[in-house]
Protein backbone atom coordinates (compact mmCIF):
# COMPACT_ATOMS: atom_id res chain seq x y z
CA UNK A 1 -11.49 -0.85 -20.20
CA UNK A 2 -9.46 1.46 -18.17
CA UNK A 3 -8.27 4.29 -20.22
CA UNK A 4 -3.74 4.83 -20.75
CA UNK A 5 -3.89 7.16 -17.89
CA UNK A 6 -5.67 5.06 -15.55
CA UNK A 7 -3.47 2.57 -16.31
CA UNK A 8 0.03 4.80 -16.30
CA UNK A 9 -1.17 5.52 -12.71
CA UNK A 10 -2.03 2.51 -11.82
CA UNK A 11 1.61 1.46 -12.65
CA UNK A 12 3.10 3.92 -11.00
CA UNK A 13 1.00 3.41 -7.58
CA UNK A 14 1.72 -0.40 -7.61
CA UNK A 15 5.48 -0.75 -8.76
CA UNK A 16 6.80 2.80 -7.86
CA UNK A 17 8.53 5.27 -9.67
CA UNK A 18 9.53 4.05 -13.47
CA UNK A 19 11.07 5.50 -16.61
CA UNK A 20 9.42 6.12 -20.27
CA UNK A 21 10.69 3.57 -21.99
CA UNK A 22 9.69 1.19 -19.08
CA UNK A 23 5.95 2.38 -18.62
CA UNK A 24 5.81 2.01 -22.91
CA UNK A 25 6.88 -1.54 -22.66
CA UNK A 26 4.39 -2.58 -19.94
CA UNK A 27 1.33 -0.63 -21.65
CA UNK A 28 2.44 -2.04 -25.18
CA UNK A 29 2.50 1.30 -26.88
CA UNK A 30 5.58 3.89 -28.47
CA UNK A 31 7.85 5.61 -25.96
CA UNK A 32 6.44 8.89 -28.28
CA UNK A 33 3.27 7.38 -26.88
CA UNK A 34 4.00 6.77 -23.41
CA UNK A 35 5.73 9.98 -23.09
CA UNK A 36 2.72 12.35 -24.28
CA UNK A 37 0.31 10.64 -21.85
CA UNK A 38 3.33 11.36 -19.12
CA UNK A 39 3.43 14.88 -20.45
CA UNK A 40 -0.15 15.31 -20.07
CA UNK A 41 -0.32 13.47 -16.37
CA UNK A 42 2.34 16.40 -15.49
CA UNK A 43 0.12 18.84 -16.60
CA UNK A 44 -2.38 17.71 -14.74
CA UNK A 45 -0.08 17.70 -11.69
CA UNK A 46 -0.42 14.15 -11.17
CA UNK A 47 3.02 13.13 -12.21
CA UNK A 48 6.23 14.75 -11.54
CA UNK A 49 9.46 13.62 -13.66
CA UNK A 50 13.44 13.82 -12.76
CA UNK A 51 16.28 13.47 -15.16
CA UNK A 52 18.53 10.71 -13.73
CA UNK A 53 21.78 10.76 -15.87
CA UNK A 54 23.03 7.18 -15.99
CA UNK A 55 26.02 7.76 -18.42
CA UNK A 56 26.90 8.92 -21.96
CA UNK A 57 23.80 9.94 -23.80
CA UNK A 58 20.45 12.23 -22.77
CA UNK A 59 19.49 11.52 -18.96
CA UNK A 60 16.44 9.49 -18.35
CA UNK A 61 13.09 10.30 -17.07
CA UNK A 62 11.85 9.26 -13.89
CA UNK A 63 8.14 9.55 -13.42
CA UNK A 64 6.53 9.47 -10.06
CA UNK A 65 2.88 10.27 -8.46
CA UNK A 66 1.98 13.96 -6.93
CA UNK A 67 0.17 13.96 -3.75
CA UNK A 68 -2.45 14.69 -6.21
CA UNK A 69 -1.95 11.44 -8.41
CA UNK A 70 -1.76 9.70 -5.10
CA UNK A 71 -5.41 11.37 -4.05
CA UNK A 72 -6.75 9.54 -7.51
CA UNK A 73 -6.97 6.20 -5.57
CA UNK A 74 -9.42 6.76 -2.74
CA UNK A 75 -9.74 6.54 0.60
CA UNK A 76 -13.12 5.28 1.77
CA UNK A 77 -15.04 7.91 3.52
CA UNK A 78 -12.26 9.98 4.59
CA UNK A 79 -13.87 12.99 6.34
CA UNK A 80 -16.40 10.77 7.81
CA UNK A 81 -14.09 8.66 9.99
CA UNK A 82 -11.90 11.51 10.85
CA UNK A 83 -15.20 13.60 12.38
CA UNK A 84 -16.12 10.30 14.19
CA UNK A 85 -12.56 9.98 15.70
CA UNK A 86 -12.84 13.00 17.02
CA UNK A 87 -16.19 13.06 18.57
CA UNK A 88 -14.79 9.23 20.10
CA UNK A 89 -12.31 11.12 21.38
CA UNK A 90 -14.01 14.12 22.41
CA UNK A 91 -16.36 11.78 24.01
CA UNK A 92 -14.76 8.74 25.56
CA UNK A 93 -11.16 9.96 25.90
CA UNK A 94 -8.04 8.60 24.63
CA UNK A 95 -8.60 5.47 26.61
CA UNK A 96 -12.00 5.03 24.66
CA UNK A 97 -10.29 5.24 21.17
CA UNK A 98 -7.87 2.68 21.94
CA UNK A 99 -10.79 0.69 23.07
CA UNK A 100 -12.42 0.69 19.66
CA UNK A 101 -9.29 0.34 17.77
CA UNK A 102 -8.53 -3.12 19.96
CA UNK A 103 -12.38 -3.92 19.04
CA UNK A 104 -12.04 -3.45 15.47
CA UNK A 105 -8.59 -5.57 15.33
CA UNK A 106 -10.34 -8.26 17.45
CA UNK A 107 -13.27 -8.56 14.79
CA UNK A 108 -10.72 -8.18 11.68
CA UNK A 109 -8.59 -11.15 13.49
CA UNK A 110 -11.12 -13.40 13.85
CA UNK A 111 -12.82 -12.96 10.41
CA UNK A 112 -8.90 -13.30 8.74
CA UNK A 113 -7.73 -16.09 11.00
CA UNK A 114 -10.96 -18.13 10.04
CA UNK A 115 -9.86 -17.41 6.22
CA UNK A 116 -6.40 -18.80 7.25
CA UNK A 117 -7.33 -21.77 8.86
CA UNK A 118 -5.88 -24.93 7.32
CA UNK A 119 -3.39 -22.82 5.24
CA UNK A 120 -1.03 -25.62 5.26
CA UNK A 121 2.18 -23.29 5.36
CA UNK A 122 3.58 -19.33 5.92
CA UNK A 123 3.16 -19.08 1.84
CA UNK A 124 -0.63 -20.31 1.58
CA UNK A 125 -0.88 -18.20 4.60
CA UNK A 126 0.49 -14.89 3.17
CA UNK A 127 -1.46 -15.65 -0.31
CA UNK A 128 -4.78 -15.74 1.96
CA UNK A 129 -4.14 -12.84 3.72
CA UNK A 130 -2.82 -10.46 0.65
CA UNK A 131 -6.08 -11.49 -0.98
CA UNK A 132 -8.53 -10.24 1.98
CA UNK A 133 -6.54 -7.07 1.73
CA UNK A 134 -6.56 -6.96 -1.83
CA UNK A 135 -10.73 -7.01 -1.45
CA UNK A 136 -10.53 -4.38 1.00
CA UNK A 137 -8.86 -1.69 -0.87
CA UNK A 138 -5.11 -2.26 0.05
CA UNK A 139 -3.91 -3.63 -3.35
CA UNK A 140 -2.14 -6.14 -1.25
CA UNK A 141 0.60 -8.44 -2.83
CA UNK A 142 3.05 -10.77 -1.28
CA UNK A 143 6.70 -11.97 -3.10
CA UNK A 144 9.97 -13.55 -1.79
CA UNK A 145 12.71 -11.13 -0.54
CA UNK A 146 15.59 -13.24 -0.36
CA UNK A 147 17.22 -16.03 2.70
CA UNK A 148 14.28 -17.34 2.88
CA UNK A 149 12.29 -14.14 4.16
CA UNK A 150 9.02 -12.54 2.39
CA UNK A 151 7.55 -9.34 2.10
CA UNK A 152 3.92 -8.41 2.39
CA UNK A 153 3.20 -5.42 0.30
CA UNK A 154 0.15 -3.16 0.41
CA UNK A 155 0.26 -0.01 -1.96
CA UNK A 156 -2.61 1.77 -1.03
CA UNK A 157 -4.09 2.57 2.10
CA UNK A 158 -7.60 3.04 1.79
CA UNK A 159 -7.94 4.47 5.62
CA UNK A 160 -5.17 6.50 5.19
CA UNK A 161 -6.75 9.65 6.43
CA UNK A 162 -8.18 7.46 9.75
CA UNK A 163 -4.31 6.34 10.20
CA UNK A 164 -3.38 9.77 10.23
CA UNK A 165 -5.83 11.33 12.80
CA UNK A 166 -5.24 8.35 15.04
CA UNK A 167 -2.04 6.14 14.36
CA UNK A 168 -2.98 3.68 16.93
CA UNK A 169 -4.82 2.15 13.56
CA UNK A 170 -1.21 1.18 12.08
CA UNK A 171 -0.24 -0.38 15.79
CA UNK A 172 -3.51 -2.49 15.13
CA UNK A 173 -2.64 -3.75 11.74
CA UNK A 174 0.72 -4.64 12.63
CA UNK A 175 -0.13 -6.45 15.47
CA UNK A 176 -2.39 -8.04 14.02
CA UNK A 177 -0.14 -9.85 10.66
CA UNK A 178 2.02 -10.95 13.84
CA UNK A 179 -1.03 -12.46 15.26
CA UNK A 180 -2.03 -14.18 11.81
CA UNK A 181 1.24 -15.22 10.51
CA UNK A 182 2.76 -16.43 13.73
CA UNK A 183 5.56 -18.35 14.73
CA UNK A 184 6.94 -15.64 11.73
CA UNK A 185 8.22 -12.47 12.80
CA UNK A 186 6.84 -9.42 11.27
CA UNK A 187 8.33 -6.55 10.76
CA UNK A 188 7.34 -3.12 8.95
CA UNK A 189 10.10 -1.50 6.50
CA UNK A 190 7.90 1.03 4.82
CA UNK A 191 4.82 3.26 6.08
CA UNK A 192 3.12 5.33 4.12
CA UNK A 193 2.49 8.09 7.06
CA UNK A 194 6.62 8.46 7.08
CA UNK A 195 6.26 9.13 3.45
CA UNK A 196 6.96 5.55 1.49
CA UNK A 197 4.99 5.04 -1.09
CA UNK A 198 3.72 2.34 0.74
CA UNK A 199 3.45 -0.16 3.10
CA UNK A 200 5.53 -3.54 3.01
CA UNK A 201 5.94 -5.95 5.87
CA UNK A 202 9.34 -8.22 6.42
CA UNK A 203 8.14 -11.75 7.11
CA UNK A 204 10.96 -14.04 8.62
CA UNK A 205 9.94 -17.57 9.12
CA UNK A 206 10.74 -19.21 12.42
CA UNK A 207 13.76 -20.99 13.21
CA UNK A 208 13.80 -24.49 12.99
């Protein structure tokens, strides 16, 4: 069983900052409780807290993950597929890396869209597709956002440090949801490489 911290961070990487008394109610425990495991997370330096003042009475605390409590959650074989980026690079060019990215999304694409096929609709579709992520290490999640629209959460990036060295990675992915979940249009609102804590996709269905 995971221990409190695993599961405070956990929390926090999946939903986003949160306060003490919200983190104690989710975890079933004391905000005493909750707020010594915080206290020991900020030691740590995986956690970093903010008053908010919201009023009469002591301000809140805001919890949040460090780039440190961010680091807890891995990302597979960083170092590795940065040195083989650049010796693609080094070796085939610019020209040659976008060649291997456009492989890779053609394999992913037809591996997912066989997954999708007979999804009957753009939900079934989106619940197929969150759980592939999911199994790859994205901690993929889909929900409704309101006029009819979805968004298509992931809140980890387990090639992260690939994404970085080479961005042409995140062009892939998103090109490739508007491949999968076509006639939709796809859209990304948050990237973790411009600092979200995240990355979430706006799904509009198509007109009809």
């Amino acid at each position: 069983m995971p221990s409190s911290a695993d599961q405070i961070l956990l929390q926090l990487k999946t939903r986003g900052e949160t306060t003490t008394a919200a983190l104690a109610a989710q975890l079933g425990v004391s905000r005493q409780a909750a707020r010594q495991q915080m206290e020991k997370l900020a030691a740590a330096g995986l956690v970093e807290g903010e008053a908010e003042r919201g009023g009469v009475g002591r301000p809140r605390q805001t919890w949040a993950l460090t780039a440190a409590g961010h680091a807890r959650f891995p990302d597979a074989h960083a170092q590795v597929s940065i040195e083989l980026l650049e010796a693609v690079r080094e070796e085939f060019g610019a020209a040659g890396l976008e060649r291997l990215i456009a492989r890779r999304e053609a394999i992913s694409g037809q591996a997912y869209a066989a997954a999708l096929e007979g999804a009957p609709d753009l939900e079934s579709r989106l619940t197929r597709l969150a759980s592939l992520r999911a199994a790859e290490g994205y901690m993929a999640q889909w929900a409704p956002a309101g006029d009819g629209t979805y968004v298509l959460i992931e809140n980890h990036c387990p090639i992260c440090a690939a994404a970085q060295a080479c961005q042409g990675f995140c062009r892939s992915e998103l090109s490739l949801f508007r491949a999968l979940l076509a006639p939709a249009r796809v859209e990304r609102i948050d990237h973790i490489l411009q600092g979200a804590r995240r990355c979430a996709y706006l799904v509009t269905p198509a007109a009809t």
